[in-house]
PDB file of N, CA and C in Angstrom:
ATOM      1  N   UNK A   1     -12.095  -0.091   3.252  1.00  0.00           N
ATOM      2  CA  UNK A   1     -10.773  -0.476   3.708  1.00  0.00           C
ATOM      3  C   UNK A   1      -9.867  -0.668   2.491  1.00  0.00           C
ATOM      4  N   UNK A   2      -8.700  -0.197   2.726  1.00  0.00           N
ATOM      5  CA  UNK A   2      -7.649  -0.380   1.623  1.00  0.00           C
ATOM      6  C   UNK A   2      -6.790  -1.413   1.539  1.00  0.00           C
ATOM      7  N   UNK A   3      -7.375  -2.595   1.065  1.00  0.00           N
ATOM      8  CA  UNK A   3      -6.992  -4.006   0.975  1.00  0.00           C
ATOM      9  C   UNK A   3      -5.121  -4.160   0.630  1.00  0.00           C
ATOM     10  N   UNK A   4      -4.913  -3.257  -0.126  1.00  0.00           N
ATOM     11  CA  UNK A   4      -3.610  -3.493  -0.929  1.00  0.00           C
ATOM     12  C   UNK A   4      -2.855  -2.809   0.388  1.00  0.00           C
ATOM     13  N   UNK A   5      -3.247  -1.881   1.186  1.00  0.00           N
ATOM     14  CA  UNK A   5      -2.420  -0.685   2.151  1.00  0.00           C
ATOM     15  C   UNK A   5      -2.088  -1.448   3.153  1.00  0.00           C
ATOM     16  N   UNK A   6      -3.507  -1.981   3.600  1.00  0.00           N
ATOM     17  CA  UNK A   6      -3.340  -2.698   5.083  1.00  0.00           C
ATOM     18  C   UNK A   6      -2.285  -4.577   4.137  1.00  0.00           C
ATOM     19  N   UNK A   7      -2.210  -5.232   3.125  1.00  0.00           N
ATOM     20  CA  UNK A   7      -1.262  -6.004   2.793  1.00  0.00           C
ATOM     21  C   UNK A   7       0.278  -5.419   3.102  1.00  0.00           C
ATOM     22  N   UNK A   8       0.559  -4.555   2.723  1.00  0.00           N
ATOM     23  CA  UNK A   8       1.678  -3.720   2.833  1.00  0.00           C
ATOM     24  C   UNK A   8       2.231  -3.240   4.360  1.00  0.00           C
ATOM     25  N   UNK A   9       0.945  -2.889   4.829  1.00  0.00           N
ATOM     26  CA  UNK A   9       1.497  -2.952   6.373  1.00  0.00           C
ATOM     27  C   UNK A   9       1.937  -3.850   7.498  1.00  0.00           C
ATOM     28  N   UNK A  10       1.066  -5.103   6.932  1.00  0.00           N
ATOM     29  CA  UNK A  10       1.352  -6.327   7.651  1.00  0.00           C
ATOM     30  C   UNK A  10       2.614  -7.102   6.822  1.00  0.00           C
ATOM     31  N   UNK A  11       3.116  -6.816   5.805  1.00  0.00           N
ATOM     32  CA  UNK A  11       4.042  -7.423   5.083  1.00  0.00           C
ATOM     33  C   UNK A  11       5.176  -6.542   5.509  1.00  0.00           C
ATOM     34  N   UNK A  12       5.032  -5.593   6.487  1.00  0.00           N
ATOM     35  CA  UNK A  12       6.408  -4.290   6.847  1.00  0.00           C
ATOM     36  C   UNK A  12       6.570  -5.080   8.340  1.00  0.00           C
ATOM     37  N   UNK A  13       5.488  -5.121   8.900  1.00  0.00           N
ATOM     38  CA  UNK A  13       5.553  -6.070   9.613  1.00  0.00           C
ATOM     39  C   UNK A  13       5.925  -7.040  10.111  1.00  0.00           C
ATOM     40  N   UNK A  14       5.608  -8.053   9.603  1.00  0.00           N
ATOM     41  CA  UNK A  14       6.018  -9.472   9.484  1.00  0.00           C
ATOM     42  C   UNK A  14       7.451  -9.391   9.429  1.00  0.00           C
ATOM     43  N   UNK A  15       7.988  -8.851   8.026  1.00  0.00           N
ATOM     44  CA  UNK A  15       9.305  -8.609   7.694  1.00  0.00           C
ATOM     45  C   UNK A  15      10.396  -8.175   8.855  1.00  0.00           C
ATOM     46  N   UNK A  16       9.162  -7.064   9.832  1.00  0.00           N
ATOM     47  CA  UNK A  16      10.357  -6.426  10.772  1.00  0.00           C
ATOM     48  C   UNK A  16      10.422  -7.166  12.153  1.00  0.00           C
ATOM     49  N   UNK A  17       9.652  -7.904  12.279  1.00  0.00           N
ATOM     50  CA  UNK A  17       9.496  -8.520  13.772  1.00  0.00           C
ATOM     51  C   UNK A  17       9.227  -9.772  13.694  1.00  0.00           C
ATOM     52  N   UNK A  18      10.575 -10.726  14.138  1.00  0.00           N
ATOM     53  CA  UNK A  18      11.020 -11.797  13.685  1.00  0.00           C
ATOM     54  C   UNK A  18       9.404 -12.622  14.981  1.00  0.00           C
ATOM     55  N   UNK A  19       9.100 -12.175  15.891  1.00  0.00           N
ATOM     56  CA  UNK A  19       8.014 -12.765  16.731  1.00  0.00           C
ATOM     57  C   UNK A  19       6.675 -12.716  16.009  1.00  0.00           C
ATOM     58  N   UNK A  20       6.152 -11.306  14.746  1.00  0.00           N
ATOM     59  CA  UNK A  20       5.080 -11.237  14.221  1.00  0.00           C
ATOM     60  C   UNK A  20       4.860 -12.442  13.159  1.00  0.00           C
ATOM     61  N   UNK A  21       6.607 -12.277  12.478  1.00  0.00           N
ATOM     62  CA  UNK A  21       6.251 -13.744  11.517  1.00  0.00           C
ATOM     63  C   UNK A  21       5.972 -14.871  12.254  1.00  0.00           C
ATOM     64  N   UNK A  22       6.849 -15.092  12.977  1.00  0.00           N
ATOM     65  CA  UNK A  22       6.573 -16.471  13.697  1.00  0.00           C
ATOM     66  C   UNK A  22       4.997 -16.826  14.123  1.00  0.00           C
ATOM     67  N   UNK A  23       4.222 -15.595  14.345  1.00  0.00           N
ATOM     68  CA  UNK A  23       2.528 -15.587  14.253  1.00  0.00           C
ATOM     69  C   UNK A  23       1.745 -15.879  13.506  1.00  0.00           C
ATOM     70  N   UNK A  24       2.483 -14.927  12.612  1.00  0.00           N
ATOM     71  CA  UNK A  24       1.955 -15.077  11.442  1.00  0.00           C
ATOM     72  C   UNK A  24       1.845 -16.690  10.648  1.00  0.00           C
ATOM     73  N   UNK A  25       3.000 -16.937  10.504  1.00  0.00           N
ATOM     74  CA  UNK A  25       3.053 -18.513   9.907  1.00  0.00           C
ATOM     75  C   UNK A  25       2.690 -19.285  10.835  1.00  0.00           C
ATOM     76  N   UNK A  26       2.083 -19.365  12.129  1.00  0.00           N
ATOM     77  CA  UNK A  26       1.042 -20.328  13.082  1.00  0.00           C
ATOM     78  C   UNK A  26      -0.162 -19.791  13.193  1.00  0.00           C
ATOM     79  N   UNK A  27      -0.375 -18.871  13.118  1.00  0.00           N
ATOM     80  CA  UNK A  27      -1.522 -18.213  13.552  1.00  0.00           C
ATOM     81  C   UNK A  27      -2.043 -17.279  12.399  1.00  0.00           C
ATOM     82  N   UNK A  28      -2.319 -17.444  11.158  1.00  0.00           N
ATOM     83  CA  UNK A  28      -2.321 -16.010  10.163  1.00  0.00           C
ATOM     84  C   UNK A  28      -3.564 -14.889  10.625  1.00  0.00           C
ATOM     85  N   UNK A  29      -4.166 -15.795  10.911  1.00  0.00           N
ATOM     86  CA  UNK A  29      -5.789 -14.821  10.950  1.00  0.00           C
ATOM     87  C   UNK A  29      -5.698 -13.934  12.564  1.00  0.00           C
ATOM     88  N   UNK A  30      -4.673 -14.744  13.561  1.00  0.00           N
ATOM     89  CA  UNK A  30      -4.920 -13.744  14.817  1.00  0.00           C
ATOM     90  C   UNK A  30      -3.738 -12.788  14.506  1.00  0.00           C
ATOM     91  N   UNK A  31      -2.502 -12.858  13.691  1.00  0.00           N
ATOM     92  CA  UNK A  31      -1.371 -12.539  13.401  1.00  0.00           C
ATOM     93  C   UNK A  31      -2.166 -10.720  12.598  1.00  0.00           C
ATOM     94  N   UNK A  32      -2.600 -11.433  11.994  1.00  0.00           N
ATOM     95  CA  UNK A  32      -3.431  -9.756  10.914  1.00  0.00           C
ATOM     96  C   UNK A  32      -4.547  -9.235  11.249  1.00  0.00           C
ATOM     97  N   UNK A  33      -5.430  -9.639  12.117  1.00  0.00           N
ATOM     98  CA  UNK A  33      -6.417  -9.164  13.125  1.00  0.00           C
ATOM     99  C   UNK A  33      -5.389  -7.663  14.216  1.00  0.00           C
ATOM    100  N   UNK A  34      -4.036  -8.995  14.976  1.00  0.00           N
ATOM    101  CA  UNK A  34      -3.393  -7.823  16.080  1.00  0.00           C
ATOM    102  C   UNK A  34      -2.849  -6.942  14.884  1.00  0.00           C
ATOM    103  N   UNK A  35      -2.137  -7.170  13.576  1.00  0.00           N
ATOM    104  CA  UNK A  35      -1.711  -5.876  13.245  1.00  0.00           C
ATOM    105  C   UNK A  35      -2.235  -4.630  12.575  1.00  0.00           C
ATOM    106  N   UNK A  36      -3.476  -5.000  12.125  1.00  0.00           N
ATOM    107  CA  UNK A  36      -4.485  -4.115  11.615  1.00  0.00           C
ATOM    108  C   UNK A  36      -5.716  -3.652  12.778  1.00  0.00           C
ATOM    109  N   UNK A  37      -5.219  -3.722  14.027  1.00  0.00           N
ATOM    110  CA  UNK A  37      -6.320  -3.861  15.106  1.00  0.00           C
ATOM    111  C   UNK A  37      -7.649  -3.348  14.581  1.00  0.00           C
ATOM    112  N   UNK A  38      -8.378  -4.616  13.484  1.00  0.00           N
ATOM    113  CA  UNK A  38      -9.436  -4.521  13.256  1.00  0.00           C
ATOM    114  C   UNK A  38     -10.490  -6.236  13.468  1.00  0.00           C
ATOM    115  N   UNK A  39     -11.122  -6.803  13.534  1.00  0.00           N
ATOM    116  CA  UNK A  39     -11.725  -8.071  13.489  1.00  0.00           C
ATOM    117  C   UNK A  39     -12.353  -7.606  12.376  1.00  0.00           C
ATOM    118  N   UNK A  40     -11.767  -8.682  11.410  1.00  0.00           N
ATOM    119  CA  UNK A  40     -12.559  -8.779  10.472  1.00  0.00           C
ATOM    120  C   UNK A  40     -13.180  -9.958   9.975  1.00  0.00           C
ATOM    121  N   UNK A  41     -14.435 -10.131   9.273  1.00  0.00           N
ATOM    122  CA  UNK A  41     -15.141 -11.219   8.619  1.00  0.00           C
ATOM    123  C   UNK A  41     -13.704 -11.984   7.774  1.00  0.00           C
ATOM    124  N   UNK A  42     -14.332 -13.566   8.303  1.00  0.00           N
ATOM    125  CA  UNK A  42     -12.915 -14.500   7.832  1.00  0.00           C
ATOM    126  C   UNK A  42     -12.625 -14.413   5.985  1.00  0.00           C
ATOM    127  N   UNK A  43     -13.638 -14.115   5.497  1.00  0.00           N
ATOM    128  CA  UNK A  43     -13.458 -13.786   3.728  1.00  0.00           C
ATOM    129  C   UNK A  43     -12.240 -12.949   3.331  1.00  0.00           C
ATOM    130  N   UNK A  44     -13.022 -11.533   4.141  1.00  0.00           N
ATOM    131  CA  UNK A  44     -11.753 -10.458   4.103  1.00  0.00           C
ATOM    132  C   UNK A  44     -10.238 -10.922   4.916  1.00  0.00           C
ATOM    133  N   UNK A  45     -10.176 -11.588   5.720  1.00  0.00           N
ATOM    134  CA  UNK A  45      -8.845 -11.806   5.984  1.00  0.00           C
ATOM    135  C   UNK A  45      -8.412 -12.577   5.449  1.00  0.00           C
ATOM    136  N   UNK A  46      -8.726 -13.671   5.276  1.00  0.00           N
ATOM    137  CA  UNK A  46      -8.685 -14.892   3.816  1.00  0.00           C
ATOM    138  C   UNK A  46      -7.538 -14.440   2.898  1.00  0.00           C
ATOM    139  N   UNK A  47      -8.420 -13.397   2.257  1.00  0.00           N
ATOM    140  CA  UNK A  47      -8.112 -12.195   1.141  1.00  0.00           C
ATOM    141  C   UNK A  47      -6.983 -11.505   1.443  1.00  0.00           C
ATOM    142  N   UNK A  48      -6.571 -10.870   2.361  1.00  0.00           N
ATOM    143  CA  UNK A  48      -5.338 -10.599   3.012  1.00  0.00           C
ATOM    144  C   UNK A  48      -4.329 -11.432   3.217  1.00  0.00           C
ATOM    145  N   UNK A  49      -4.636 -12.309   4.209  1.00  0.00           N
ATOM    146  CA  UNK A  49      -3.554 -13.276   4.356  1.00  0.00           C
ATOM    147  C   UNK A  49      -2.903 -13.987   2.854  1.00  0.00           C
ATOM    148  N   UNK A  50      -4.100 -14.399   1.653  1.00  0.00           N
ATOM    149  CA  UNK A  50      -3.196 -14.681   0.443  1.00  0.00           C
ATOM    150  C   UNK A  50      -2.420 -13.738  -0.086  1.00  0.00           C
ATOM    151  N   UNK A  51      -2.926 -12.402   0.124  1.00  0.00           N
ATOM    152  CA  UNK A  51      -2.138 -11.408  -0.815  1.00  0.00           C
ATOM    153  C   UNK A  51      -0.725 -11.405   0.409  1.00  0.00           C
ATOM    154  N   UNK A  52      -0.952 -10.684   1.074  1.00  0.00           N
ATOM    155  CA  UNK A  52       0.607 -10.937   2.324  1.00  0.00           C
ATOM    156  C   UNK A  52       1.690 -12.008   1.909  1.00  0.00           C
ATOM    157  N   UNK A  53       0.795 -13.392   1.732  1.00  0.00           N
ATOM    158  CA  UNK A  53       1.881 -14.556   1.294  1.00  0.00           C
ATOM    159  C   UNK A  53       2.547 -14.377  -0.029  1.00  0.00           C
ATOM    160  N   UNK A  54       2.015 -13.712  -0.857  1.00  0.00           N
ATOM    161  CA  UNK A  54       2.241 -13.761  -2.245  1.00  0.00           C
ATOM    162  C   UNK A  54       3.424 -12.550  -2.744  1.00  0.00           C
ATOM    163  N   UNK A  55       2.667 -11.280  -1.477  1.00  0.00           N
ATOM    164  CA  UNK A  55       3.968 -10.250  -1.551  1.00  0.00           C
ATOM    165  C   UNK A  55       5.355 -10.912  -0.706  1.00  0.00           C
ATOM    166  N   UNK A  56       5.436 -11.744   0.034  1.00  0.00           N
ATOM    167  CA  UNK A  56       6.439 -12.220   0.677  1.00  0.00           C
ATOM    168  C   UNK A  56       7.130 -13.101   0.165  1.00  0.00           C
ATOM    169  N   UNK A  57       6.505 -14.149  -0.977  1.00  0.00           N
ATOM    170  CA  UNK A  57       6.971 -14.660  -1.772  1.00  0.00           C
ATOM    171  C   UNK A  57       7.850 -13.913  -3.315  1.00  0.00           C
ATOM    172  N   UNK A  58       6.979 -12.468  -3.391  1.00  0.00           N
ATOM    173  CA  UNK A  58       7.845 -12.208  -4.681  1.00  0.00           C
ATOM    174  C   UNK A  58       8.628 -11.400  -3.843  1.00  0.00           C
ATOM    175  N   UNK A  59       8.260 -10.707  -2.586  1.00  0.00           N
ATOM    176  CA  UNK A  59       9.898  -9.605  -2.310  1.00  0.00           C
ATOM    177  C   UNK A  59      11.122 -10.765  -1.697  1.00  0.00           C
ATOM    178  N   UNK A  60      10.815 -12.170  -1.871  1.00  0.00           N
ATOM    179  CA  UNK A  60      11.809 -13.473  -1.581  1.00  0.00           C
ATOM    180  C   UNK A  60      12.434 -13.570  -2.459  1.00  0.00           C
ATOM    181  N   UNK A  61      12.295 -13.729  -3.435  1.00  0.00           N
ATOM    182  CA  UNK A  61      12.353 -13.918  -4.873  1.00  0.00           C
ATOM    183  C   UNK A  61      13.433 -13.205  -5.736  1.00  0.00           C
ATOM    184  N   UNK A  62      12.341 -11.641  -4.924  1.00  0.00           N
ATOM    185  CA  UNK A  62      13.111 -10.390  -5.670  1.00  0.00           C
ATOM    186  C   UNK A  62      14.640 -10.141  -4.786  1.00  0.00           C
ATOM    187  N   UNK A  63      15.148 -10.710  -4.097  1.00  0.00           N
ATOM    188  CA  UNK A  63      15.885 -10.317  -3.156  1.00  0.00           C
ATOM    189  C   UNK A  63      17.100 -11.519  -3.535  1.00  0.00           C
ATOM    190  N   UNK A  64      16.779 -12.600  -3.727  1.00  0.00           N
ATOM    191  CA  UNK A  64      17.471 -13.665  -4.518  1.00  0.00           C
ATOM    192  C   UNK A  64      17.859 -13.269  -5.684  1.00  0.00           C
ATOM    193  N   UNK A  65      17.219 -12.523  -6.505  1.00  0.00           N
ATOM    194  CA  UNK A  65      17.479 -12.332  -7.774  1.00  0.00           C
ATOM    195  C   UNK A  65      18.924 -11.014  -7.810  1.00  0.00           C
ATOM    196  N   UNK A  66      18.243 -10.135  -6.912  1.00  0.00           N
ATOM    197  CA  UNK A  66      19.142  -9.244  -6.556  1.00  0.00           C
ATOM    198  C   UNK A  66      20.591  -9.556  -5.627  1.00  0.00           C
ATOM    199  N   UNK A  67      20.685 -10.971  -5.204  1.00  0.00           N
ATOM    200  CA  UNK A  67      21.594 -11.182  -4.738  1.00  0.00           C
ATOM    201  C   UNK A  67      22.808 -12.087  -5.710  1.00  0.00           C
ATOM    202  N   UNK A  68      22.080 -12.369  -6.815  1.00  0.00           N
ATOM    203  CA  UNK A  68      22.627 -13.183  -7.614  1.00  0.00           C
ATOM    204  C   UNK A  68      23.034 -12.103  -8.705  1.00  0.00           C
ATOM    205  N   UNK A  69      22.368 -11.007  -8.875  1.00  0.00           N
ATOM    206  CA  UNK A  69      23.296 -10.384  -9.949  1.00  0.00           C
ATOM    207  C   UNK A  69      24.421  -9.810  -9.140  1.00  0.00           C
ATOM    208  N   UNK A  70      24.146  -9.539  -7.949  1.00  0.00           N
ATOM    209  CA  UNK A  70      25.630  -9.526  -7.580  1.00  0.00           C
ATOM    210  C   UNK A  70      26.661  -9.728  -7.637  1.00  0.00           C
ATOM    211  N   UNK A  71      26.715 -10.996  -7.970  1.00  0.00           N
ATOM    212  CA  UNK A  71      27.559 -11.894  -7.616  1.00  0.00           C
ATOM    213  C   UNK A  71      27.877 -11.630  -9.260  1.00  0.00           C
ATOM    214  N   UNK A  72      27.464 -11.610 -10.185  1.00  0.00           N
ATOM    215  CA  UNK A  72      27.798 -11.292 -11.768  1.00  0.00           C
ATOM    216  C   UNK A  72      28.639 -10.215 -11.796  1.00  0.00           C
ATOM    217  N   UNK A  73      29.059  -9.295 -11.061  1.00  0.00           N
ATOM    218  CA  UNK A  73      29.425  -8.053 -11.532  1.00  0.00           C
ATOM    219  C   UNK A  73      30.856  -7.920 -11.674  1.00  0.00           C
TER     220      UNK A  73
END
């Protein structure tokens, strides 16, 4: 399984369907189970769900940053 692919898909996800996040941030493990329709051992989703949070945190970040040089120009 392509750990980084299926992060990316659930992070296109989340991002696009204001009901998946809302799952997601109550529910992470049934939230990335329905969008990868796979059950997986709780390690491997573990593993997912941190990386997901971490890409959502820097494309947060990155999007702030990009909104602030804006405002410089």
């Amino acid at each position: 399984m392509d750990i980084k692919g299926q992060i990316n898909k659930i992070v296109e996800e989340v991002t696009k369907n204001p009901n998946m996040k809302e799952q997601f941030e109550k529910e992470p493990v049934k939230a990335v189970e329905k969008i990868i329709g796979v059950d997986l051992p709780d390690d491997a989703v573990m593993k997912i769900i941190d990386g997901v949070k971490a890409k959502l945190k820097i494309d947060g970040v990155s999007k702030a940053a990009d909104t602030l040089k804006g405002m410089f120009k």
